[in-house]
N, C-alpha and C. Protein backbone atom coordinates (compact mmCIF):
# COMPACT_ATOMS: atom_id res chain seq x y z
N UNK A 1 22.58 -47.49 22.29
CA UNK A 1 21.86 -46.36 21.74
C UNK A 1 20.36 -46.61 21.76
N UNK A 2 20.35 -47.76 21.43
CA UNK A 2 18.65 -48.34 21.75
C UNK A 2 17.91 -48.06 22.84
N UNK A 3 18.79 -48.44 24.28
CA UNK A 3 18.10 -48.07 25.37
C UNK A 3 18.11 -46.59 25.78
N UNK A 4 18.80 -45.88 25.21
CA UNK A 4 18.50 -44.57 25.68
C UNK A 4 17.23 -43.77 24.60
N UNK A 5 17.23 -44.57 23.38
CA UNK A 5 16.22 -44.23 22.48
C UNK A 5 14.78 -44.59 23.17
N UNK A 6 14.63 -45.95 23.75
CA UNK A 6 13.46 -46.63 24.11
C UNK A 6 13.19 -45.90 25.29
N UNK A 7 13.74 -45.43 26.54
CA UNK A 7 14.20 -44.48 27.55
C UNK A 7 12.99 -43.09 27.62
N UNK A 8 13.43 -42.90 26.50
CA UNK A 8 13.17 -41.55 25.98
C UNK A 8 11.61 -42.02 25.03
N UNK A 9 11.41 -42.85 24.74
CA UNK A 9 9.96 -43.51 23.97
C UNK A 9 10.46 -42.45 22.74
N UNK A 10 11.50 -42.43 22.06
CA UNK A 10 11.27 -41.15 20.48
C UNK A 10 10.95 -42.11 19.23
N UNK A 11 9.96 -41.40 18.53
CA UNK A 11 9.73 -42.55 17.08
C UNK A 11 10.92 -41.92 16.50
N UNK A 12 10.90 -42.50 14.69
CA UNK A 12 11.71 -42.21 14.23
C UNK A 12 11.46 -40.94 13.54
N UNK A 13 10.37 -40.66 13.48
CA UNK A 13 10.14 -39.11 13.06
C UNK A 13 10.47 -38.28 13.88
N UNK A 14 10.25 -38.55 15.51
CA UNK A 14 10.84 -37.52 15.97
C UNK A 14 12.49 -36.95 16.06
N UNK A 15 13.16 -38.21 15.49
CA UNK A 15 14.49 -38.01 15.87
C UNK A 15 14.61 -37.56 14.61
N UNK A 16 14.22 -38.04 13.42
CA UNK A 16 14.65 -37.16 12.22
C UNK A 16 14.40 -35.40 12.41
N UNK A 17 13.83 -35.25 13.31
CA UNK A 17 12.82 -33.43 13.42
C UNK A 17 13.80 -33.13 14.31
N UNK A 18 14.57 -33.88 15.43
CA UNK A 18 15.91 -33.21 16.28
C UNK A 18 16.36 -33.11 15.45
N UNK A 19 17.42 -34.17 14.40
CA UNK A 19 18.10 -34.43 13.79
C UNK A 19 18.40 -32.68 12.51
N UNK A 20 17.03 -33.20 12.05
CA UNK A 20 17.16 -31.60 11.10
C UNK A 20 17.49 -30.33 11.90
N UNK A 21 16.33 -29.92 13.20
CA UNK A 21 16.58 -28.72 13.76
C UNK A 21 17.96 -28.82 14.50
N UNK A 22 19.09 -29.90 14.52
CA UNK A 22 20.24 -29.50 14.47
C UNK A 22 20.97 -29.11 13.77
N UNK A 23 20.88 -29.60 12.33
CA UNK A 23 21.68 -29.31 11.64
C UNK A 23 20.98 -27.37 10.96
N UNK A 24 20.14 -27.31 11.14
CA UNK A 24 20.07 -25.61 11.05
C UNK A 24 20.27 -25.06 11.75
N UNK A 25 20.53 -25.70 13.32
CA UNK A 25 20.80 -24.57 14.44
C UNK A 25 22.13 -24.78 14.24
N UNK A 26 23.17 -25.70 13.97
CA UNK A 26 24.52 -25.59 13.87
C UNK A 26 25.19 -25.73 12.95
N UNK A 27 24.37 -25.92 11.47
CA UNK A 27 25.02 -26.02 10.47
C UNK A 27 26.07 -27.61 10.37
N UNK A 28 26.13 -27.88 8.78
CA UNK A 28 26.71 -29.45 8.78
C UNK A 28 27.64 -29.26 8.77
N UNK A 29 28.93 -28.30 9.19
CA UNK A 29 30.20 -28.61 9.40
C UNK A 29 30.32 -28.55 11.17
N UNK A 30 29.76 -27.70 11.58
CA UNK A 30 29.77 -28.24 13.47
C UNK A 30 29.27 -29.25 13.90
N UNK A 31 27.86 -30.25 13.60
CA UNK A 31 27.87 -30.75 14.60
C UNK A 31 28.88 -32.19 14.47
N UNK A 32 29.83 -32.55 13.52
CA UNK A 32 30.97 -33.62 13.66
C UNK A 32 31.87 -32.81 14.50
N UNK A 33 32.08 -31.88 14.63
CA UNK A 33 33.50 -31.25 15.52
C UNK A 33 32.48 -31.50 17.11
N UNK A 34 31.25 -31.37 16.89
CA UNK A 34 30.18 -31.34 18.13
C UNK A 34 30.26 -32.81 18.62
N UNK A 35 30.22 -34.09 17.56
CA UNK A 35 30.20 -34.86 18.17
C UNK A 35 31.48 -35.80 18.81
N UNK A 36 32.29 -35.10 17.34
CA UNK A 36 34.27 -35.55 18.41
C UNK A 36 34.28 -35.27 19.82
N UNK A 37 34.00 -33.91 20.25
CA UNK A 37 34.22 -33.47 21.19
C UNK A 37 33.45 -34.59 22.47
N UNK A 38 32.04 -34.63 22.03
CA UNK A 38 31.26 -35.57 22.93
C UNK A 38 31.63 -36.67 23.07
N UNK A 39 32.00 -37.30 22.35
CA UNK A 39 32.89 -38.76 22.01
C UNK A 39 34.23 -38.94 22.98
N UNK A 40 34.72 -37.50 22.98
CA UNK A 40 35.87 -38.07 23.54
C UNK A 40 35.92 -37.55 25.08
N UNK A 41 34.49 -36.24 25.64
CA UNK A 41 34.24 -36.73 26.39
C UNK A 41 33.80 -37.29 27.81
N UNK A 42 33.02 -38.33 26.90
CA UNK A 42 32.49 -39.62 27.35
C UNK A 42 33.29 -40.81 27.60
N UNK A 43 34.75 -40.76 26.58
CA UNK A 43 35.45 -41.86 26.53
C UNK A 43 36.38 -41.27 28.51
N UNK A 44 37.01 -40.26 28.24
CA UNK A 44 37.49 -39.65 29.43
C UNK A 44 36.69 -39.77 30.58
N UNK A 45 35.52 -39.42 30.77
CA UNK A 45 34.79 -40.32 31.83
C UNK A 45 34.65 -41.24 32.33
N UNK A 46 34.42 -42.20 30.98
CA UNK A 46 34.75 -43.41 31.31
C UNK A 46 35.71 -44.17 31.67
N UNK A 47 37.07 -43.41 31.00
CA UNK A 47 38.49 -44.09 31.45
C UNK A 47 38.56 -43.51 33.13
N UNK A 48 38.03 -42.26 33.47
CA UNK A 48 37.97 -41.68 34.65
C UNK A 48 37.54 -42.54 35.81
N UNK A 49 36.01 -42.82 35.64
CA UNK A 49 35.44 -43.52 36.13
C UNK A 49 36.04 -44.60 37.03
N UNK A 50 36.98 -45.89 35.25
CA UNK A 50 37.28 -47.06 36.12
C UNK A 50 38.31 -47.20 36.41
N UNK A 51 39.28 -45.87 36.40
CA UNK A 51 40.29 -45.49 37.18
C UNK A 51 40.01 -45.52 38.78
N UNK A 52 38.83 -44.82 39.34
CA UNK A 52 38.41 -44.83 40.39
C UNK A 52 37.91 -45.75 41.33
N UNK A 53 37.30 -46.76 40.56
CA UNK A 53 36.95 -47.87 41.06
C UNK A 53 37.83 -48.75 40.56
N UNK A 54 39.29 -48.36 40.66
CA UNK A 54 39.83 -49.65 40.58
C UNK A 54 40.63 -49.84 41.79
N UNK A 55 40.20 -51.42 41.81
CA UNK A 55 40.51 -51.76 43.90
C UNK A 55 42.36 -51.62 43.72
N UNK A 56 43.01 -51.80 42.56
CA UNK A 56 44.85 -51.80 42.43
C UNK A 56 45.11 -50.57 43.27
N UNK A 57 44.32 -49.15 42.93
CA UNK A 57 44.57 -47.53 42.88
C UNK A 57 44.86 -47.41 44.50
């Protein structure tokens, strides 16, 4: 999470100012259903991924 923070150069004020203007653009009961969804996926990609590059397949 670091390197995509450092990536991006964001202080921590700026991520608190995403952070808020998310939770008013989606309210605090979406963005956990927002981030399951992302979570899982990323995990599916990833299982995708080294499905593909695997030399067994």
């Amino acid at each position: 999470m670091q390197n995509v923070i450092a990536a991006w150069s964001l202080s921590g004020g700026e991520i608190l100012l995403i952070a808020i203007a998310l939770l008013i653009l989606f309210g605090a009961r979406k963005i956990p259903e927002f981030a399951k969804g992302l979570g899982q996926g990323i995990k599916e990609f990833k299982k995708a991924s080294h499905d593909n590059t695997d030399p067994k397949a």
